[in-house]
C-alpha atoms as a PDB file:
ATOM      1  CA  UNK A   1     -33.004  74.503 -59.500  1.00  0.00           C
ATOM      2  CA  UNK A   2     -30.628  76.277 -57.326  1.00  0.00           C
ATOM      3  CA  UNK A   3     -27.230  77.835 -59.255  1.00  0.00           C
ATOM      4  CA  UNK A   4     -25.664  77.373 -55.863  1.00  0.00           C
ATOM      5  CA  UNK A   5     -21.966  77.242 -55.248  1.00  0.00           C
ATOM      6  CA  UNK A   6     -20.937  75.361 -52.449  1.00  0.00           C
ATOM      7  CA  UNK A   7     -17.583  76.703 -51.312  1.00  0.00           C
ATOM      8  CA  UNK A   8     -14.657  75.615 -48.784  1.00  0.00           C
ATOM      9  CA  UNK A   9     -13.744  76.683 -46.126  1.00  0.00           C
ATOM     10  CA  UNK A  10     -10.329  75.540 -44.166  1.00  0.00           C
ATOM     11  CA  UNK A  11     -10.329  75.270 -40.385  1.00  0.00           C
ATOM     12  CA  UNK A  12      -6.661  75.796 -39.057  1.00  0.00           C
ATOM     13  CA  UNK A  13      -7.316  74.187 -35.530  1.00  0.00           C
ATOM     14  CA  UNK A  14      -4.150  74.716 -33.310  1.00  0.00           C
ATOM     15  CA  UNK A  15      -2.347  77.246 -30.941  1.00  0.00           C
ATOM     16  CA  UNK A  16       0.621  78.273 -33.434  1.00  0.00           C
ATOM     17  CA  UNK A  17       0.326  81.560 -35.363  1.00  0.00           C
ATOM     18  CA  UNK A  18       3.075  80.226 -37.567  1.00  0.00           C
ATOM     19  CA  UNK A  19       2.052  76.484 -37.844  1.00  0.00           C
ATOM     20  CA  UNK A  20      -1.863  78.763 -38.655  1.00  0.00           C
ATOM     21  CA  UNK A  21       0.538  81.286 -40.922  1.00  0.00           C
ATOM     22  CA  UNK A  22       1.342  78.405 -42.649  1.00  0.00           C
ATOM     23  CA  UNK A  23      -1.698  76.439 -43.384  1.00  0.00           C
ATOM     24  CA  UNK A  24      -2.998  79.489 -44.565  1.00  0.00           C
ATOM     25  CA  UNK A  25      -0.255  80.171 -47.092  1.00  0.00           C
ATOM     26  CA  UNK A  26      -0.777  76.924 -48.283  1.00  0.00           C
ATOM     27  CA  UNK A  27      -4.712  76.934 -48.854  1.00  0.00           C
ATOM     28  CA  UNK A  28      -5.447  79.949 -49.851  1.00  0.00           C
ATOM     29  CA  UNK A  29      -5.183  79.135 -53.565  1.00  0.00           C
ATOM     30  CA  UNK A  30      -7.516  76.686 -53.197  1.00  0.00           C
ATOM     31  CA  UNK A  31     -10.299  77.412 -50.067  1.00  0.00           C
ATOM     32  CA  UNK A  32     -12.717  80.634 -50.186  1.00  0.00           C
ATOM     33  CA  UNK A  33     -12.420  80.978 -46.500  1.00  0.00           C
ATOM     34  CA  UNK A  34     -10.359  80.286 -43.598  1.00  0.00           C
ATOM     35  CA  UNK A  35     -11.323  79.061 -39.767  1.00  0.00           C
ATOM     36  CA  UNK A  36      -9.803  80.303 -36.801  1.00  0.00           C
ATOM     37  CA  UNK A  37     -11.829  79.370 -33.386  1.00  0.00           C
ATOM     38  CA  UNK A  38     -11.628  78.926 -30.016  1.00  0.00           C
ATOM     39  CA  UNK A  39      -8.421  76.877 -29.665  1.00  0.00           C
ATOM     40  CA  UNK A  40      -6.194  79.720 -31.394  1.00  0.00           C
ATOM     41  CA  UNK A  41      -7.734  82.395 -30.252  1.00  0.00           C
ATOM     42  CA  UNK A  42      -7.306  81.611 -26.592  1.00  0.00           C
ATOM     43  CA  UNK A  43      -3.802  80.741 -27.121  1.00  0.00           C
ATOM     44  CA  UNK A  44      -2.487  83.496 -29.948  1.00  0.00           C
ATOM     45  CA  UNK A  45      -5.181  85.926 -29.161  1.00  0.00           C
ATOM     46  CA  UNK A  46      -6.756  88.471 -31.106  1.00  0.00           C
ATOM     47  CA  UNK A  47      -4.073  90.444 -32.842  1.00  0.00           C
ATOM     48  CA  UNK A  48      -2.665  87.387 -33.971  1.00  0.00           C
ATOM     49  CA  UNK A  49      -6.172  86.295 -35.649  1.00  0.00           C
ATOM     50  CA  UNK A  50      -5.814  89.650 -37.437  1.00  0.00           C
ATOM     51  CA  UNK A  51      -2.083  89.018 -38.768  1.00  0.00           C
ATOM     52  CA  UNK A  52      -3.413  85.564 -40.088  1.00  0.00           C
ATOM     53  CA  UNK A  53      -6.582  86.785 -41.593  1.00  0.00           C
ATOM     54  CA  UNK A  54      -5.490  89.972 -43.098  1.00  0.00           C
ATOM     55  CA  UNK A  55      -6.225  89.894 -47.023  1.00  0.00           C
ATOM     56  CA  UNK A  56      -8.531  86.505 -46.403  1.00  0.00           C
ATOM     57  CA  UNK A  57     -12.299  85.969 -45.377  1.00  0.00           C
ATOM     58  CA  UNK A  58     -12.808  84.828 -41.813  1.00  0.00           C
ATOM     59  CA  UNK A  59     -14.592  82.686 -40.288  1.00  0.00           C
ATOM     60  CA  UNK A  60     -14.385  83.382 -36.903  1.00  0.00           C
ATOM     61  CA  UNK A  61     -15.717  80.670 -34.821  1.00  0.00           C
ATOM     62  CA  UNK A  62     -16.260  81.671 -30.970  1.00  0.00           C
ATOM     63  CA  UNK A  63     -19.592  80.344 -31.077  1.00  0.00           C
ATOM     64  CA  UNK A  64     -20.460  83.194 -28.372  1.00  0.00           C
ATOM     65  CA  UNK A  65     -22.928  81.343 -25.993  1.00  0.00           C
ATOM     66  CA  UNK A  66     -24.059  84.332 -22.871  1.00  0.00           C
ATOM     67  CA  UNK A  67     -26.638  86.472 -21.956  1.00  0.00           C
ATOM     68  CA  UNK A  68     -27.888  89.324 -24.762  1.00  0.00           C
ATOM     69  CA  UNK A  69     -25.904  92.155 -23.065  1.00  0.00           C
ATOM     70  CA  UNK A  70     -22.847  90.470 -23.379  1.00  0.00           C
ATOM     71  CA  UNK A  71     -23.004  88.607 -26.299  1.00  0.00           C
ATOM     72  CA  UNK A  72     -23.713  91.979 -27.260  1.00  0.00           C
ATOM     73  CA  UNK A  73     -20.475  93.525 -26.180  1.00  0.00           C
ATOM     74  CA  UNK A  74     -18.474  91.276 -26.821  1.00  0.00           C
ATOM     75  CA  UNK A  75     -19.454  91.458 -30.728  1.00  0.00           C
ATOM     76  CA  UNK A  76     -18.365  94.994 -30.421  1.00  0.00           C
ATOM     77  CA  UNK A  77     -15.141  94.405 -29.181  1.00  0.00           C
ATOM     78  CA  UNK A  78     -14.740  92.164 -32.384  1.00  0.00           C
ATOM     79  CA  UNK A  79     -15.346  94.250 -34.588  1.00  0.00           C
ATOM     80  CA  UNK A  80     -11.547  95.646 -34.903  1.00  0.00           C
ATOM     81  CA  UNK A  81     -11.254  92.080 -36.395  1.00  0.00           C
ATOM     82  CA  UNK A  82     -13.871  92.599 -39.099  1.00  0.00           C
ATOM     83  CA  UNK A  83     -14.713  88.619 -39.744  1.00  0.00           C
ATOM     84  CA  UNK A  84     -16.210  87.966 -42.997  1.00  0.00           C
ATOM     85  CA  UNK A  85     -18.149  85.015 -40.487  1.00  0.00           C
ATOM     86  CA  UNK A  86     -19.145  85.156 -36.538  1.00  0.00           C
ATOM     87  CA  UNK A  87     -20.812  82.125 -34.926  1.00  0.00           C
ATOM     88  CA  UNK A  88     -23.499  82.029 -31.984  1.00  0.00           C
ATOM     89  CA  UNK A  89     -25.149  79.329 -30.408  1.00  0.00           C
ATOM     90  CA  UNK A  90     -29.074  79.233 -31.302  1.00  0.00           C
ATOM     91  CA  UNK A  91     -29.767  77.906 -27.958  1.00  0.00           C
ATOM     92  CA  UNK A  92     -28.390  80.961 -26.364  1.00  0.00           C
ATOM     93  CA  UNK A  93     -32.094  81.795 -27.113  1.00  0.00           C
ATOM     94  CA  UNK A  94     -34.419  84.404 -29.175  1.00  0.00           C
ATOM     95  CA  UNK A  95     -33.284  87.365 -27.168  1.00  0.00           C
ATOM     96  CA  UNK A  96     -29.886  86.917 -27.481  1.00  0.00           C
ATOM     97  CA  UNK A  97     -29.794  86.225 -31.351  1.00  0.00           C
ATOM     98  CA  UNK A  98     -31.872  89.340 -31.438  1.00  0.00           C
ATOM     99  CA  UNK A  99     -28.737  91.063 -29.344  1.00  0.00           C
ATOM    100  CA  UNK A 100     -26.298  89.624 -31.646  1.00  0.00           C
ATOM    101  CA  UNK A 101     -27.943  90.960 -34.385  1.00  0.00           C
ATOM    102  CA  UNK A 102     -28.554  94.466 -33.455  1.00  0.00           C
ATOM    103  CA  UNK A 103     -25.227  94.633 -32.071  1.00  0.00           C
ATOM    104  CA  UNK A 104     -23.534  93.748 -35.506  1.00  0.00           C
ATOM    105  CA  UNK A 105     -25.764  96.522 -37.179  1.00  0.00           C
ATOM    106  CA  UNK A 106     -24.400  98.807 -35.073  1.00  0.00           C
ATOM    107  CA  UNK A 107     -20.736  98.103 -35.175  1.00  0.00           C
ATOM    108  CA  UNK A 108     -20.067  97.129 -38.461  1.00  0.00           C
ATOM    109  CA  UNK A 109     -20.920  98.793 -41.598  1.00  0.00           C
ATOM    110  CA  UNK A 110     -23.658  97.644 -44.488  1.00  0.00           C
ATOM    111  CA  UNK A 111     -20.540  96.562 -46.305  1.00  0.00           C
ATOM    112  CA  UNK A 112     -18.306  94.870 -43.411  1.00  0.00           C
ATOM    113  CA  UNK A 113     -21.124  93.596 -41.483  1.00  0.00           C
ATOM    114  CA  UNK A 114     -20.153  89.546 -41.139  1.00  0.00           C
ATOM    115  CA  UNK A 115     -22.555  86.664 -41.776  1.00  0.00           C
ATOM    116  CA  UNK A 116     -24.237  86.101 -38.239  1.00  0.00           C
ATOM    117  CA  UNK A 117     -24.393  82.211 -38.328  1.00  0.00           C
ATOM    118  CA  UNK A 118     -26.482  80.394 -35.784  1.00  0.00           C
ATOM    119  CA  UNK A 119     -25.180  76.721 -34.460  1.00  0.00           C
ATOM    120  CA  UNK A 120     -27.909  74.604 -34.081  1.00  0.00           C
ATOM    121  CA  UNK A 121     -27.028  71.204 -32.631  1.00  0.00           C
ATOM    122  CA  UNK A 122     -22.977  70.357 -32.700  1.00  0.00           C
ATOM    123  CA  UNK A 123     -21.848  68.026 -35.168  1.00  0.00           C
ATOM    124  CA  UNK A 124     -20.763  65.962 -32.289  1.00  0.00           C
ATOM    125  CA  UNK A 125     -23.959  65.016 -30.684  1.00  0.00           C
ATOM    126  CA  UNK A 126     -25.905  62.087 -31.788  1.00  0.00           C
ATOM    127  CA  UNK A 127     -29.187  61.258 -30.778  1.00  0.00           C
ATOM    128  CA  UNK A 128     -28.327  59.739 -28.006  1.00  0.00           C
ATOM    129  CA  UNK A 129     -25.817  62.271 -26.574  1.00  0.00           C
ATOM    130  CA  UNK A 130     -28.523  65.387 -27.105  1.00  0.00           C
ATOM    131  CA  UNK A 131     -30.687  63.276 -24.840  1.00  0.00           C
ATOM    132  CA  UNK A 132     -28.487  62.817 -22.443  1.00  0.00           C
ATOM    133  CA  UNK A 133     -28.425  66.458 -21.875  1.00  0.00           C
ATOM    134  CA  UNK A 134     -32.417  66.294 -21.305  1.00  0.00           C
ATOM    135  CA  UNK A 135     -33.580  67.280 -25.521  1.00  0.00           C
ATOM    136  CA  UNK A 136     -35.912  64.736 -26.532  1.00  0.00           C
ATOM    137  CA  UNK A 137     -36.822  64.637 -29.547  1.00  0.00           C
ATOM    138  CA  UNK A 138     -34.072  63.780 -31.848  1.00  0.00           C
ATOM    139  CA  UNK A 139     -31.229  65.606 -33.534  1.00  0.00           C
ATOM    140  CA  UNK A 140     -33.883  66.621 -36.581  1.00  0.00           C
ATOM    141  CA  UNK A 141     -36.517  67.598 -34.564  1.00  0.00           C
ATOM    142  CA  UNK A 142     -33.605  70.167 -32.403  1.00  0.00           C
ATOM    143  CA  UNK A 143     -31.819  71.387 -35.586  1.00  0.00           C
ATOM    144  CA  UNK A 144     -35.268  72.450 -37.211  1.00  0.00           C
ATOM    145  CA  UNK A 145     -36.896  73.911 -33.736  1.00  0.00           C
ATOM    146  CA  UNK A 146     -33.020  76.174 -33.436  1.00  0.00           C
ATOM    147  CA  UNK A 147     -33.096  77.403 -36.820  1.00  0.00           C
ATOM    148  CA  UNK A 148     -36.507  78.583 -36.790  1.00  0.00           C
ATOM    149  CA  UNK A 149     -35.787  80.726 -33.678  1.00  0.00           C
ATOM    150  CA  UNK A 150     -32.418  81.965 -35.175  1.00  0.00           C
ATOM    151  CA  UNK A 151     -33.967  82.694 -38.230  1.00  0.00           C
ATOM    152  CA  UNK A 152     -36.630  84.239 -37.090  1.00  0.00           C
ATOM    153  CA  UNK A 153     -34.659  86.718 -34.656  1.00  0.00           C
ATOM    154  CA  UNK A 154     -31.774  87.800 -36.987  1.00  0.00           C
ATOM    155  CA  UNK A 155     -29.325  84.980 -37.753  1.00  0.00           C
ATOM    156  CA  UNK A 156     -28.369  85.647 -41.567  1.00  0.00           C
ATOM    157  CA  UNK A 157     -27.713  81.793 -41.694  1.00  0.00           C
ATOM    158  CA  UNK A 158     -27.109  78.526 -39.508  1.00  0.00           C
ATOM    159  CA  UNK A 159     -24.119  75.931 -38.787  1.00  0.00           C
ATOM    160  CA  UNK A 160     -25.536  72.433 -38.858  1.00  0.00           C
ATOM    161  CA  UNK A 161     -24.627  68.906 -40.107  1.00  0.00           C
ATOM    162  CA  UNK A 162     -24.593  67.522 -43.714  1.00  0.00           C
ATOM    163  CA  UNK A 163     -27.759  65.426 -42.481  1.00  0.00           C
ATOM    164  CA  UNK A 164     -29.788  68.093 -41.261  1.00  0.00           C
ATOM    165  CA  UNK A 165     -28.971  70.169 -44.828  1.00  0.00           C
ATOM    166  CA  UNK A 166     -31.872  68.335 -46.528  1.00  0.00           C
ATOM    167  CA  UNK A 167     -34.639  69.228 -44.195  1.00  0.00           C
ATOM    168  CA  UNK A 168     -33.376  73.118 -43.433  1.00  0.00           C
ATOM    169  CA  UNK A 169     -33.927  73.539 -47.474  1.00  0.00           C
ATOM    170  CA  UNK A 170     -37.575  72.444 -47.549  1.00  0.00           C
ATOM    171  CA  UNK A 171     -38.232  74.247 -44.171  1.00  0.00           C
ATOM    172  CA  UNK A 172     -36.721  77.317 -45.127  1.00  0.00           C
ATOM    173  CA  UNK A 173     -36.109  77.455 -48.654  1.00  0.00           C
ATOM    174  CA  UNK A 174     -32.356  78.916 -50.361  1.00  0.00           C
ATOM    175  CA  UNK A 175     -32.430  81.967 -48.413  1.00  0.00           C
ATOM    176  CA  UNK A 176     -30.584  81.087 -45.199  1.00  0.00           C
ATOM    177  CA  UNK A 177     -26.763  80.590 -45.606  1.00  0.00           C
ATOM    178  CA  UNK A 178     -25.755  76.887 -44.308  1.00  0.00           C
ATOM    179  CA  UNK A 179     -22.525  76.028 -43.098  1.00  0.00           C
ATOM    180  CA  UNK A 180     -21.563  72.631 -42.728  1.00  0.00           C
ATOM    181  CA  UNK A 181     -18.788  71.334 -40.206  1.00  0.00           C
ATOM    182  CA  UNK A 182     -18.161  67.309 -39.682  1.00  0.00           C
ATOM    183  CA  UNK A 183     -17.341  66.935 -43.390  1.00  0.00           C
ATOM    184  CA  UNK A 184     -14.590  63.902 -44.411  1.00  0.00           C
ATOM    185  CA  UNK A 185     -13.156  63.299 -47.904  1.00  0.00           C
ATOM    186  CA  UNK A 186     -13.984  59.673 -49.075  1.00  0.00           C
ATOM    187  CA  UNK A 187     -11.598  57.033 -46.738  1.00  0.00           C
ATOM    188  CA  UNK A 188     -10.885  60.238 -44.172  1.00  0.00           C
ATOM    189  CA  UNK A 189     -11.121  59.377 -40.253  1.00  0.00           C
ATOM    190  CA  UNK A 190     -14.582  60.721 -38.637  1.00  0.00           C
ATOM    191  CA  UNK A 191     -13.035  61.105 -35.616  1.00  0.00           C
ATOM    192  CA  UNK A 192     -15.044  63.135 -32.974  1.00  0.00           C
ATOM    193  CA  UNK A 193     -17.471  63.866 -35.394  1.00  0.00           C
ATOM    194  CA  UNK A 194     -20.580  61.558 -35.530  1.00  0.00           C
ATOM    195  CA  UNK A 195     -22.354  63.025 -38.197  1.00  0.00           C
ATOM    196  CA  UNK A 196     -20.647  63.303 -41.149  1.00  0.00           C
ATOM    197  CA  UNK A 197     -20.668  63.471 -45.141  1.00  0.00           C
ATOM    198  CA  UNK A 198     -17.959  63.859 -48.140  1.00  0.00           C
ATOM    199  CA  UNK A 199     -17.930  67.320 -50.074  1.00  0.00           C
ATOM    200  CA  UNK A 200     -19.605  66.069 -52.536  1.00  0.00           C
ATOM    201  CA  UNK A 201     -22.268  64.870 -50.565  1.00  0.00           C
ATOM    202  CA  UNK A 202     -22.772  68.033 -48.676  1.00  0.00           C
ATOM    203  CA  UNK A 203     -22.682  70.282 -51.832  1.00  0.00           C
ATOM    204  CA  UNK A 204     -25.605  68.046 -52.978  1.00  0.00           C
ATOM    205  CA  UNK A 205     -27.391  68.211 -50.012  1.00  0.00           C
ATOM    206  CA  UNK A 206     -27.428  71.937 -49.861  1.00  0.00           C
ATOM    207  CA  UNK A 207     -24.432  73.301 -48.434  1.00  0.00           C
ATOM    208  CA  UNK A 208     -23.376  76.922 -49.189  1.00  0.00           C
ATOM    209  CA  UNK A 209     -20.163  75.879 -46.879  1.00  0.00           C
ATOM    210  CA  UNK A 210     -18.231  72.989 -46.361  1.00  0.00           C
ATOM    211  CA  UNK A 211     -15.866  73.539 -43.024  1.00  0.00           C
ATOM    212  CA  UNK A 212     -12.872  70.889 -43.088  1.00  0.00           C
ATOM    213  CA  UNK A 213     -10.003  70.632 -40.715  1.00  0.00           C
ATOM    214  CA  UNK A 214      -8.182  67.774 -39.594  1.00  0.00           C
ATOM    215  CA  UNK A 215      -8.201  65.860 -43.568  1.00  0.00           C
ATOM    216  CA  UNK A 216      -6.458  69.215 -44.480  1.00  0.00           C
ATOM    217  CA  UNK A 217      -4.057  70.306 -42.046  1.00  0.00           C
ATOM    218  CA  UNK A 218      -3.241  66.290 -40.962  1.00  0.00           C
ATOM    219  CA  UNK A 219      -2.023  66.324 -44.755  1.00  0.00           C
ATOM    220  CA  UNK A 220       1.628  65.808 -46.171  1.00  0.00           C
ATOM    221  CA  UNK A 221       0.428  68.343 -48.696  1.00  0.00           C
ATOM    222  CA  UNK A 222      -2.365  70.557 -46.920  1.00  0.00           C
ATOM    223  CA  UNK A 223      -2.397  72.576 -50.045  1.00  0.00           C
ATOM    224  CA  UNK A 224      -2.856  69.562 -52.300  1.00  0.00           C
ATOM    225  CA  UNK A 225      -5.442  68.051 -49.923  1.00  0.00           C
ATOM    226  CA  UNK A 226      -7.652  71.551 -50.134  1.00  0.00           C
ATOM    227  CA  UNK A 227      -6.999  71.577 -53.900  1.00  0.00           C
ATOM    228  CA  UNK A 228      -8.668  67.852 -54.154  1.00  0.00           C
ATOM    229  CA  UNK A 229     -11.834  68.707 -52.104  1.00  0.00           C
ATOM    230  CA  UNK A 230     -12.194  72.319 -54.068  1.00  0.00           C
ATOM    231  CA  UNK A 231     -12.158  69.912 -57.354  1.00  0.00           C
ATOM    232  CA  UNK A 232     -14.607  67.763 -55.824  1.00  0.00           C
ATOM    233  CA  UNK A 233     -16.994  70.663 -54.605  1.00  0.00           C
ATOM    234  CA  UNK A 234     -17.003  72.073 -58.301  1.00  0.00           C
ATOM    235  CA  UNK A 235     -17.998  68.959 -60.217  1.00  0.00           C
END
């Protein structure tokens, strides 16, 4: 049996480094990790990504989508940031996970060098909506046919849904590290998400990482709401 830990991970969605200062502040005690993607980095920037991570792990969440050479570079210009976490999509394609890969070898040290995780099919596509962008198949069938080609060329890990966690374990076994987005506490809205699970759910399904936003920051208490789902997570 695994001794895994499944561990949180807060997403501070939104374009204000203080309203972001202060989530932070307030979760810290209680989450492992910290999310800062595309909607605060295009608005705050970089520098302000540092100011808000400094003294936390990152997970930096650009889910860098390009060809190799600059998917590449542009890993190198992150590396000032030093993420403890740096997304890619899988469907960017072999070559380009490869690029990812080497590129974080080279610009990062043994010690520094972040988690390269691999998204496999967003947490916001159903079946229906992945074949409406021409992928038969199913969301299963996808998930498993991504993380094999990740896997294979470099990704340390993948980003997928709670209900894909099940199969990526008997595929490929503890090794990979799984991050799971689209997770809602018990009662908590799903909103754009379409599949979803609670913490505890997840945990038991696999998960080395649980990402939650919304049921955190949308708190009165987003320190008391990331306190309730690291107590859930641990029993």
């Amino acid at each position: 049996m695994s001794d895994r830990r499944t561990r949180l991970i807060a997403a501070l969605d939104t374009r204000d480094p203080r309203e972001a200062s202060r989530w932070a502040d307030a979760v810290t005690p209680h989450a492992s990790a910290i999310k800062l993607g595309l909607e605060f980095v295009y608005a705050a920037g970089l520098e302000a990504v540092s100011e808000i991570a400094a003294g936390r792990a990152l997970f930096l969440d650009l889910k860098l989508h390009d060809i190799p050479n600059t998917v590449g570079a542009a890993i190198g210009s992150l590396s000032r940031i030093n993420p403890a976490m740096l997304t890619i999509h899988a469907s960017g394609g072999a070559a380009m996970v490869a690029a990812a890969s080497h590129a974080l070898n080279e610009n990062f040290s043994t010690e520094n060098r972040p988690v390269l995780l691999a998204v496999t099919v967003l947490t916001s596509l159903d079946d229906a909506a992945l074949a409406a962008t021409g992928v038969e198949g199913g969301v299963r069938s996808q998930v498993l046919r991504l993380a094999d080609l990740a896997l294979r060329n470099g990704a340390d890990g993948l980003v997928c849904s709670a209900h894909e966690l099940a199969a990526l374990r008997a595929e490929f076994g503890d090794s990979p590290v799984l991050v799971t987005p689209g997770i809602r506490p018990q009662g908590a809205a799903a909103g754009d998400q379409k599949r979803v699970m609670t913490p505890g759910e997840a945990r038991d399904a696999g998960a080395d990482w649980i990402v939650v936003g919304r049921p955190v920051t949308g708190a009165a208490d987003p320190g008391a709401a990331a306190a309730a789902i690291a107590r859930e997570l641990a029993e």
